[in-house]
Protein backbone atom coordinates (compact mmCIF):
# COMPACT_ATOMS: atom_id res chain seq x y z
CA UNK A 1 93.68 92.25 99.34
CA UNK A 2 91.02 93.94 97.32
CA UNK A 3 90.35 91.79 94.10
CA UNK A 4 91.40 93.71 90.51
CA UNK A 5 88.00 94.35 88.77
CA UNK A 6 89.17 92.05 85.56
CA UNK A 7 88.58 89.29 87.80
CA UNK A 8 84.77 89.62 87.07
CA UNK A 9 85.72 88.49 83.96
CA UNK A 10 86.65 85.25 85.25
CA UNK A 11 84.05 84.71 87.53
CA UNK A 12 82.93 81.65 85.18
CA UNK A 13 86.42 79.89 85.80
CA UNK A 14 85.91 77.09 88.51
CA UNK A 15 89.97 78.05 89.99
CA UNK A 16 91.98 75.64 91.80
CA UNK A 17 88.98 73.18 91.80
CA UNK A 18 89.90 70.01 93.67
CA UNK A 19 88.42 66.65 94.63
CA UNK A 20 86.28 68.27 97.20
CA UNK A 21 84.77 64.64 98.34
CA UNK A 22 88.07 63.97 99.90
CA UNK A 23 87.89 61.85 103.35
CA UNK A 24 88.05 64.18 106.33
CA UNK A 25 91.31 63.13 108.81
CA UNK A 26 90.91 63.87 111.94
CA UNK A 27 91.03 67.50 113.45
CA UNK A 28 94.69 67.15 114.58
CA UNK A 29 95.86 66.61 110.40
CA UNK A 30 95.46 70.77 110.33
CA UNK A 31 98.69 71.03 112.31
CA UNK A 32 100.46 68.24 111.67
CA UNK A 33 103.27 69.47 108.80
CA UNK A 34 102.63 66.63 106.00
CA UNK A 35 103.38 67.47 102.56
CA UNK A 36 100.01 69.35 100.65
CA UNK A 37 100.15 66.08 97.98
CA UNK A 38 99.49 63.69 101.09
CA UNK A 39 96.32 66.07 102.64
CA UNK A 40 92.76 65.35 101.76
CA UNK A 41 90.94 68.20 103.84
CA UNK A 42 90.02 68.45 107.16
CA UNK A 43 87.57 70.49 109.03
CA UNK A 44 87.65 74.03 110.81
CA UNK A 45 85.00 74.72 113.23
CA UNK A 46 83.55 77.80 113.65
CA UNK A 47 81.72 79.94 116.25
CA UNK A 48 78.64 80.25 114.65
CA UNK A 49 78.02 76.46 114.51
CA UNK A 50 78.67 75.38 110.97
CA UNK A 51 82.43 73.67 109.84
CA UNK A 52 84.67 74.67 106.85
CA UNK A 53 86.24 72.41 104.86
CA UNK A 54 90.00 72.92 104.10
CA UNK A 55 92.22 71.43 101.92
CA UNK A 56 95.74 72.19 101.26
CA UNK A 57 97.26 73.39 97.79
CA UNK A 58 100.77 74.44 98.17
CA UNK A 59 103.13 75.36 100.99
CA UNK A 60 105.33 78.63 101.02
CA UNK A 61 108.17 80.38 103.02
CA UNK A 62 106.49 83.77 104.38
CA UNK A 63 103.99 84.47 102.07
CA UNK A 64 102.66 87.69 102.27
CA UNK A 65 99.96 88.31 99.35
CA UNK A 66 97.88 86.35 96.77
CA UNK A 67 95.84 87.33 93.65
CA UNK A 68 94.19 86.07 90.80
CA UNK A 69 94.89 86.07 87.14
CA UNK A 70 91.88 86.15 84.66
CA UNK A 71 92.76 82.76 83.12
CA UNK A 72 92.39 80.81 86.65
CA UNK A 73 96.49 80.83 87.69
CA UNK A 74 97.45 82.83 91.17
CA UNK A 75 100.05 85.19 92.11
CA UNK A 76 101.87 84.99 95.70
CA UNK A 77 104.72 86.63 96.72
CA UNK A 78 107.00 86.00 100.14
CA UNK A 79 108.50 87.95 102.16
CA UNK A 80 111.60 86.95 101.34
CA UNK A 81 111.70 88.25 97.68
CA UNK A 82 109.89 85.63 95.98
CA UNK A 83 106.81 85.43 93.28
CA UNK A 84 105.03 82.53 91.81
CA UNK A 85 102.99 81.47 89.66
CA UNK A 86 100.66 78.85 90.28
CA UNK A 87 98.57 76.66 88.18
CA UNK A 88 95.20 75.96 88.01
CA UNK A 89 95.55 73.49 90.18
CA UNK A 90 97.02 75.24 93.20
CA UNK A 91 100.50 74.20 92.94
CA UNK A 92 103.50 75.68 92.20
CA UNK A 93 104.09 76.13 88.43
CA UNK A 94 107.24 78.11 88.87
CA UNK A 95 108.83 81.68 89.76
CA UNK A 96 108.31 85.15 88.26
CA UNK A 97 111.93 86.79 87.16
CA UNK A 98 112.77 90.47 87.30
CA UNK A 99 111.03 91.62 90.58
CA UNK A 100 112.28 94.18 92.61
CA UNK A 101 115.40 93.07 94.80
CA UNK A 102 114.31 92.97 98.31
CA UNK A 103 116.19 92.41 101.41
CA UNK A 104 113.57 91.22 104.46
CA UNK A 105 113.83 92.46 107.41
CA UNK A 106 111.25 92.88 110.50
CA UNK A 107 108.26 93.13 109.02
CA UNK A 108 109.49 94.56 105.81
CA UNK A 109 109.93 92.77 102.43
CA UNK A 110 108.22 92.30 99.40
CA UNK A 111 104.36 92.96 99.40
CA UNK A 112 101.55 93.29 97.87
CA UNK A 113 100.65 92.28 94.48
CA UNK A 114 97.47 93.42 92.29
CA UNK A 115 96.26 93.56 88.64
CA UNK A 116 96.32 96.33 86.83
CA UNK A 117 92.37 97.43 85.95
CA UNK A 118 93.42 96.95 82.38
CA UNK A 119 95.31 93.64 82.87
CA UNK A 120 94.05 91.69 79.86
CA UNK A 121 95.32 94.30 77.60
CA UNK A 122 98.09 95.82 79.27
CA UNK A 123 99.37 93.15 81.10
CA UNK A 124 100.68 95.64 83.74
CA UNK A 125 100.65 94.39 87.74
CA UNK A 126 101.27 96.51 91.18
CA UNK A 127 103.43 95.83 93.43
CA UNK A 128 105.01 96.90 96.94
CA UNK A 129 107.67 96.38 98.98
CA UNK A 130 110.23 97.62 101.49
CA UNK A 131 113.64 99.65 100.18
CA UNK A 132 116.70 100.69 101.91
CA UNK A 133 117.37 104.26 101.99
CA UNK A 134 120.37 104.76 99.03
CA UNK A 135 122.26 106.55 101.34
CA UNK A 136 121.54 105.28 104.88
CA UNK A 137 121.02 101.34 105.16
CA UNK A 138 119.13 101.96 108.50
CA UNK A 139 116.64 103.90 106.77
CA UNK A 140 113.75 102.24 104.99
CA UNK A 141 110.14 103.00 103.39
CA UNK A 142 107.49 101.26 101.55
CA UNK A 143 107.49 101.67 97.46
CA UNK A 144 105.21 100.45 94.69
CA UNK A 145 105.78 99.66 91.48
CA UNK A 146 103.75 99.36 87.87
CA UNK A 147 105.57 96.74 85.95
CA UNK A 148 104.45 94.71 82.76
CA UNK A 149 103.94 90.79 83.54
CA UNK A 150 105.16 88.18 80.97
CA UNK A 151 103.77 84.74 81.75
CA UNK A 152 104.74 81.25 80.72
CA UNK A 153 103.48 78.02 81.80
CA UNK A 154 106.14 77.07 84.33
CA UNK A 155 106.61 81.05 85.57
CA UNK A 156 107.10 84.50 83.36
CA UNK A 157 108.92 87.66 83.74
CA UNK A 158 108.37 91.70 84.78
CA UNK A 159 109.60 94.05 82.89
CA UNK A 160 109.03 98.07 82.15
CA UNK A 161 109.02 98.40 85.88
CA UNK A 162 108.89 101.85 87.51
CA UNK A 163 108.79 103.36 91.13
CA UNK A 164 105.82 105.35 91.05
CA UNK A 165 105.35 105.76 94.62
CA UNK A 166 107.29 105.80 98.18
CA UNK A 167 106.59 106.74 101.56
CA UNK A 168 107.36 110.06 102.67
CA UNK A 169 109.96 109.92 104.24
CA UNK A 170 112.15 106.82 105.27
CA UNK A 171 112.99 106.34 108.98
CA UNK A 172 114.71 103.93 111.37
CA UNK A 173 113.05 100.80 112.13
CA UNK A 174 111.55 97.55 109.75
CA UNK A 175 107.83 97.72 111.19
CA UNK A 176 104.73 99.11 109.96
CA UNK A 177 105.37 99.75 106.50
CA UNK A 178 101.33 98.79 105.70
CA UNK A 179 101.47 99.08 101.82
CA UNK A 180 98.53 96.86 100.81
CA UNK A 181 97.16 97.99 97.48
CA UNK A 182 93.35 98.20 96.24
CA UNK A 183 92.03 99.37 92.93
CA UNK A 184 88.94 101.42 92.98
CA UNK A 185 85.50 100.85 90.32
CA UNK A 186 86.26 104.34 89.12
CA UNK A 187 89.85 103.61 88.69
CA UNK A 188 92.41 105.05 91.20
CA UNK A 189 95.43 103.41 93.26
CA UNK A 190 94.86 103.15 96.83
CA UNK A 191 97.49 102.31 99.07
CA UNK A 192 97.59 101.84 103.06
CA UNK A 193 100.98 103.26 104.52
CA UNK A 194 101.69 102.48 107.65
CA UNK A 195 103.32 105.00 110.60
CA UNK A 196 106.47 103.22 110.67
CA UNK A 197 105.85 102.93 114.65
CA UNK A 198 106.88 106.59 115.29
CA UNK A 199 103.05 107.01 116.31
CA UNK A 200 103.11 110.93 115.52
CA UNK A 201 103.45 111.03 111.63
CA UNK A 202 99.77 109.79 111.58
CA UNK A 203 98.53 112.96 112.40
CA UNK A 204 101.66 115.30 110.48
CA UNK A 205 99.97 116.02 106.92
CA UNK A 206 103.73 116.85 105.90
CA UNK A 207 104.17 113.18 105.90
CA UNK A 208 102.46 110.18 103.96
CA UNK A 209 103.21 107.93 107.00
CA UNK A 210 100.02 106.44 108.94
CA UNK A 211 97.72 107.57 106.31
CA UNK A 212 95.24 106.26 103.00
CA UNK A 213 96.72 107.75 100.17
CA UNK A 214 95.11 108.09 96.99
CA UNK A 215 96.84 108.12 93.51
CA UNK A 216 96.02 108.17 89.58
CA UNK A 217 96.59 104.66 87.97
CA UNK A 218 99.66 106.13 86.41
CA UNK A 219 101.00 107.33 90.24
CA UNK A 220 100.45 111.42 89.54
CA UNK A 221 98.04 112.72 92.20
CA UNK A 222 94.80 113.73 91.80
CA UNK A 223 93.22 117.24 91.52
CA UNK A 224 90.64 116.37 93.48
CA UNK A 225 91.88 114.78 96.57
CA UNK A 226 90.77 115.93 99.88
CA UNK A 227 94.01 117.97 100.88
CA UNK A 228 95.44 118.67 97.02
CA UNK A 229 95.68 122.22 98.37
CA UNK A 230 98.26 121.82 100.24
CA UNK A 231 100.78 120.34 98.03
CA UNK A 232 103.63 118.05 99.11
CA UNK A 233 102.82 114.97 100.94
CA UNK A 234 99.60 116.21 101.57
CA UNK A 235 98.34 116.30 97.61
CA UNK A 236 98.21 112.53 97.89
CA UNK A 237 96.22 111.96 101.62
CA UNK A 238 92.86 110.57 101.12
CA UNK A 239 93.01 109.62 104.97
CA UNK A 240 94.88 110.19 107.93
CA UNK A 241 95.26 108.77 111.63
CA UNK A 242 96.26 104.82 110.72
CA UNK A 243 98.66 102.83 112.76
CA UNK A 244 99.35 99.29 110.95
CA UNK A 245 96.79 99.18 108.28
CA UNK A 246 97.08 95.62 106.77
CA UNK A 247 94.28 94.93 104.72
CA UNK A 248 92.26 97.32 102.37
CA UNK A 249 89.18 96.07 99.94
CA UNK A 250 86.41 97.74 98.21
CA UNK A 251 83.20 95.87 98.59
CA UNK A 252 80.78 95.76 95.44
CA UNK A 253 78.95 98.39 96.54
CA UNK A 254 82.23 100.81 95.98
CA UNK A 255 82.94 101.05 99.73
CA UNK A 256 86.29 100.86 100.55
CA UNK A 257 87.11 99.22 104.04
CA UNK A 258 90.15 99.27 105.63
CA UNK A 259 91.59 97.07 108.49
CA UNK A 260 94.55 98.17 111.08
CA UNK A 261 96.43 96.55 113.92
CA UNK A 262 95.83 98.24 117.11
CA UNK A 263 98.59 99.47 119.79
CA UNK A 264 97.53 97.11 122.58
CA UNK A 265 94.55 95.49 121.55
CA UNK A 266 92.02 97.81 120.20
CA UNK A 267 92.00 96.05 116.75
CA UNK A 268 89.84 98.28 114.21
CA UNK A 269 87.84 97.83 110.82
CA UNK A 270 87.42 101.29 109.21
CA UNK A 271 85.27 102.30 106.83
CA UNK A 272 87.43 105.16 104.85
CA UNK A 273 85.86 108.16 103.75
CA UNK A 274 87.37 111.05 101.77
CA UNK A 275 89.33 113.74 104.61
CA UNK A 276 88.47 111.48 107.17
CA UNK A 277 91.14 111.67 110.79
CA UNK A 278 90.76 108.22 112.05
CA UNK A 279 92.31 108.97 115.14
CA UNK A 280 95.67 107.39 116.21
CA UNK A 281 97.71 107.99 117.90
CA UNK A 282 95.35 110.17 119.83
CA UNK A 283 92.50 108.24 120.61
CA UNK A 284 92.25 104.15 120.52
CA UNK A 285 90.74 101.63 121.71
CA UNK A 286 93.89 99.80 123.03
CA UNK A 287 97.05 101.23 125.10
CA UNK A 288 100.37 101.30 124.42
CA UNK A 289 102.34 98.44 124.98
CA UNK A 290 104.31 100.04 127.82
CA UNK A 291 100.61 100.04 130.25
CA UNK A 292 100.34 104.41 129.14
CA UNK A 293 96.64 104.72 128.55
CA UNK A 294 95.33 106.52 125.16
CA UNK A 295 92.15 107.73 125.35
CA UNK A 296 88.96 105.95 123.82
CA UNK A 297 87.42 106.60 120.79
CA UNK A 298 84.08 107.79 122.26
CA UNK A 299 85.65 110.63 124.40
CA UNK A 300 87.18 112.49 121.16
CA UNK A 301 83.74 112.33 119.00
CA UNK A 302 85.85 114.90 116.23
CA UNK A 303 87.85 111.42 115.02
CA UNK A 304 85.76 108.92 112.96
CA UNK A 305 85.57 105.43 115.18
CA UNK A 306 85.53 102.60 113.86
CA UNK A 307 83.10 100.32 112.47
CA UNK A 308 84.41 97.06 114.45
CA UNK A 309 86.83 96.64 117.18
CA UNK A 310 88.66 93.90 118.84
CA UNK A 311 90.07 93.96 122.00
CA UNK A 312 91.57 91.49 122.66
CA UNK A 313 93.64 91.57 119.61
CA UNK A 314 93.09 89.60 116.45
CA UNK A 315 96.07 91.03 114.91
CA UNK A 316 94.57 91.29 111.55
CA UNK A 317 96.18 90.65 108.00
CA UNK A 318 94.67 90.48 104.91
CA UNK A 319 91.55 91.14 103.56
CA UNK A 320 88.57 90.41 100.87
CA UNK A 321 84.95 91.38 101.04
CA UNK A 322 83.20 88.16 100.05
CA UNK A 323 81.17 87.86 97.00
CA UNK A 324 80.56 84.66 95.69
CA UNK A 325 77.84 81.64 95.23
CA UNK A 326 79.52 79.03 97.23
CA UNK A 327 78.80 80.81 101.31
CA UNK A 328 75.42 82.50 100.14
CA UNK A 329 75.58 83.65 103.46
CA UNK A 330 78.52 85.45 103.16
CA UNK A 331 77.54 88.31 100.79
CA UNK A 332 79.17 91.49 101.79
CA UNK A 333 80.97 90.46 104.38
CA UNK A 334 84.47 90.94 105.48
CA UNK A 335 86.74 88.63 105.76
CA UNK A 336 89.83 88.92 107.64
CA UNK A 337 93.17 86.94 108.53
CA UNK A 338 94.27 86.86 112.44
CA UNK A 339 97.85 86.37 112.99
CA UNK A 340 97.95 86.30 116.77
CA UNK A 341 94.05 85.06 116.75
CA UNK A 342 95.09 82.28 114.31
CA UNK A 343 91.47 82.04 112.56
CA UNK A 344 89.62 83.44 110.03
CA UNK A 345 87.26 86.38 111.49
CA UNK A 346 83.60 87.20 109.36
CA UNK A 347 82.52 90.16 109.81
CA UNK A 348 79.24 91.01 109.00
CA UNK A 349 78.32 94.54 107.40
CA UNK A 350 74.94 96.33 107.56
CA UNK A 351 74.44 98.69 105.03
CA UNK A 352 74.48 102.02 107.77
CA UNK A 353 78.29 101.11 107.77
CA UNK A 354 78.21 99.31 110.92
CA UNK A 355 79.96 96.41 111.54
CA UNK A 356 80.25 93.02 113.90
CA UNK A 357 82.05 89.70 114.39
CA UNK A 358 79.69 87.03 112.63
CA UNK A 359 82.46 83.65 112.98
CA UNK A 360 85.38 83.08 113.63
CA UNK A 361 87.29 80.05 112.04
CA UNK A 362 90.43 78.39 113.95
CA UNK A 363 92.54 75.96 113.44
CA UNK A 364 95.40 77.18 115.07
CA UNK A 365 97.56 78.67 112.70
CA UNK A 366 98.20 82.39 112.07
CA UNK A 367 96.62 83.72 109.00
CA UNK A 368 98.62 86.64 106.42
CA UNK A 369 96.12 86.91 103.49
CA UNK A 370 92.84 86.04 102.47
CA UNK A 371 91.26 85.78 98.98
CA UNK A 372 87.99 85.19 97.50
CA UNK A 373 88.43 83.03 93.98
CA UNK A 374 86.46 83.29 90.97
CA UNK A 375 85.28 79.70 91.79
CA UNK A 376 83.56 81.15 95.08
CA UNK A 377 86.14 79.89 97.18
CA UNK A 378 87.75 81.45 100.36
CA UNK A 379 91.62 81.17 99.72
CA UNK A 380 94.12 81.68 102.82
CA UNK A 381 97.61 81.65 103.24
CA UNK A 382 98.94 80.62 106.88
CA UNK A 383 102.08 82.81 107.84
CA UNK A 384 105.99 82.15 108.19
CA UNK A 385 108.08 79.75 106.71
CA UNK A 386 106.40 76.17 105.66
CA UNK A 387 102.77 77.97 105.54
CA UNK A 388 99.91 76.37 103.75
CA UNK A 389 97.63 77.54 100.91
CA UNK A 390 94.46 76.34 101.99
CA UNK A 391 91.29 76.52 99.85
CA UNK A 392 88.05 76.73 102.48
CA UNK A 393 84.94 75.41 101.24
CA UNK A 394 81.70 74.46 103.15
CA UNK A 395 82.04 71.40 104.66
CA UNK A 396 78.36 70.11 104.34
């Protein structure tokens, strides 16, 4: 998840900071189920030679997206319908009434969460999720909402809450709804939609399925997106040709990157640009899960590639573009959740736009969201019921 820009305000606050010295259990402690009270940190070793130190903050049931308040506290919501609050410390300080009633199902359920650019003031948070279709409880489709956040010290309350965006148009099926959120510098609502798994709305500008779309803070569209022209659905694509896109992040430099699960393998890390096709379903660099072949990237040079690619999988989820003191090595880089990987991939980023694997970070659990805290920090939740918050620090 992209980081709201108010959290440069907090950059300062030393979040979640815990008794980093703690003893280091053996290996076999990061799989091992005990309570986050009873776990002093243990180590994660990573391809590139050098260890991560993790220690465990909290445990959830399917949590699917994290973010920071200005004052230190966190956000994270589950799957299941769920948001909390949590302390400075990392733990639980209680739930967040009035959110949008959710019923999970496949991969659908409640979202994202991000801070409104004018947070401090406003008080005003984003959020997605998955809805049934009023009229047809097989259909579904990804919505977001603006809502006003009241917090107290043991939880808070939204209120003012208002649809201001859903996919065009529901369909059968609970997978690839996407809808991670991302706030630009120059103040605009991104959102990632998936394609649903119907593969061909990715490429049909009369839907907003399998695309980037791009929206005024408020949810109207604006004037000058790349396709405004042709009204509809269209008015709101920034990009087009995206299967599962899972993670979206601007980096400092105002570059907005974009991650997406891959049919059969062919994992990709996008670079988005304005008008830009990215591809799918016509070219990839995986194959359908039935064996049928899709063609390659390189033999349809009118698509823009991407700027990484995994095959095997990763499966990513989640993603921040690291900017902090505490990995000095780190700056710019991408850093992404692998659910069927089970690590934490780096990505390094050269400034043509070209990308590669740096590390990768295992310990044998799969991965739903990564954040980078105002304390410099690299914050992950693990994914499914009983999943850890883990806070990763260097371990020397």
């Amino acid at each position: 998840m992209s980081r709201s820009p108010i959290l440069a305000l907090a950059a300062a606050v030393s979040a979640f900071a815990l008794a980093a010295c703690a003893s280091e259990p053996p290996a076999a402690a990061a799989g091992d189920g005990a309570a986050p009270a009873a776990e002093a940190g243990f180590l994660i070793p990573g391809t590139e030679g050098a260890s991560l130190r993790a220690v465990a903050l909290e445990t959830f049931d399917s949590p699917w997206a994290m973010t920071f308040l200005p004052d230190g506290r966190a956000l994270v919501t589950e799957k299941g319908g769920a948001l909390w609050l949590l302390g400075p410390d990392g733990r639980k300080a209680g739930q967040v009434t009035g959110i949008p009633s959710v019923e999970a199902r496949g991969q659908g359920g409640l979202g994202d969460i991000i801070l409104h650019p004018d947070f401090a003031t406003t008080g005003e948070v984003y959020l997605s999720y998955a809805e049934r279709d009023g009229d047809n409880d097989e259909l579904s489709g990804a919505a977001v909402e603006i809502a006003t956040l009241t917090l107290t010290p043991s939880g808070g309350a939204l209120s003012a809450r208002r649809v201001i965006w859903r996919q065009f148009e529901s369909v059968p099926g609970n997978g690839h709804y996407g809808h991670r959120l991302a706030v630009s510098p120059d103040r605009y609502l991104f959102i990632s939609s998936g394609e649903r798994q119907k593969f061909t709305p990715a490429q049909d500008m009369g839907s907003t399925l399998g695309k980037v779309v791009r929206l005024n803070l408020d949810g109207s569209v604006p004037a000058d997106n790349p396709f405004a022209a042709q009204g509809g659905p269209a008015a709101e694509v920034w990009t087009l040709g995206h299967r599962n896109p899972l993670g979206l992040a601007f980096a400092a430099d105002g570059k907005l990157w974009l991650h997406e699960m891959g049919p059969r393998h062919g994992d990709e890390l996008n670079l988005i640009l304005p008008g830009q096709n990215y591809g799918y379903p016509e070219v990839s660099n995986g194959d359908h899960y039935d064996g049928r072949e899709i063609p390659d990237h390189d033999t349809r040079p009118e698509f823009a590639a991407p700027a990484a690619y995994w095959v095997p999988a990763i499966s990513p989820a989640g993603l921040d573009i690291y900017e902090g003191d505490l990995f000095p090595g780190w700056s710019g880089n991408a850093l992404i959740g692998g659910l069927s990987s089970e690590a934490l991939v780096r990505v390094a980023i050269a400034e043509d736009g070209t990308a590669a694997e740096a590390a990768r970070y295992e310990w044998g659990k799969r991965v739903r969201e990564v954040e980078v805290g105002p304390d410099g920090a690299v914050y992950v939740l693990e994914d499914k019921d009983g999943a850890r918050l883990l806070r990763l620090t260097p371990a020397g």
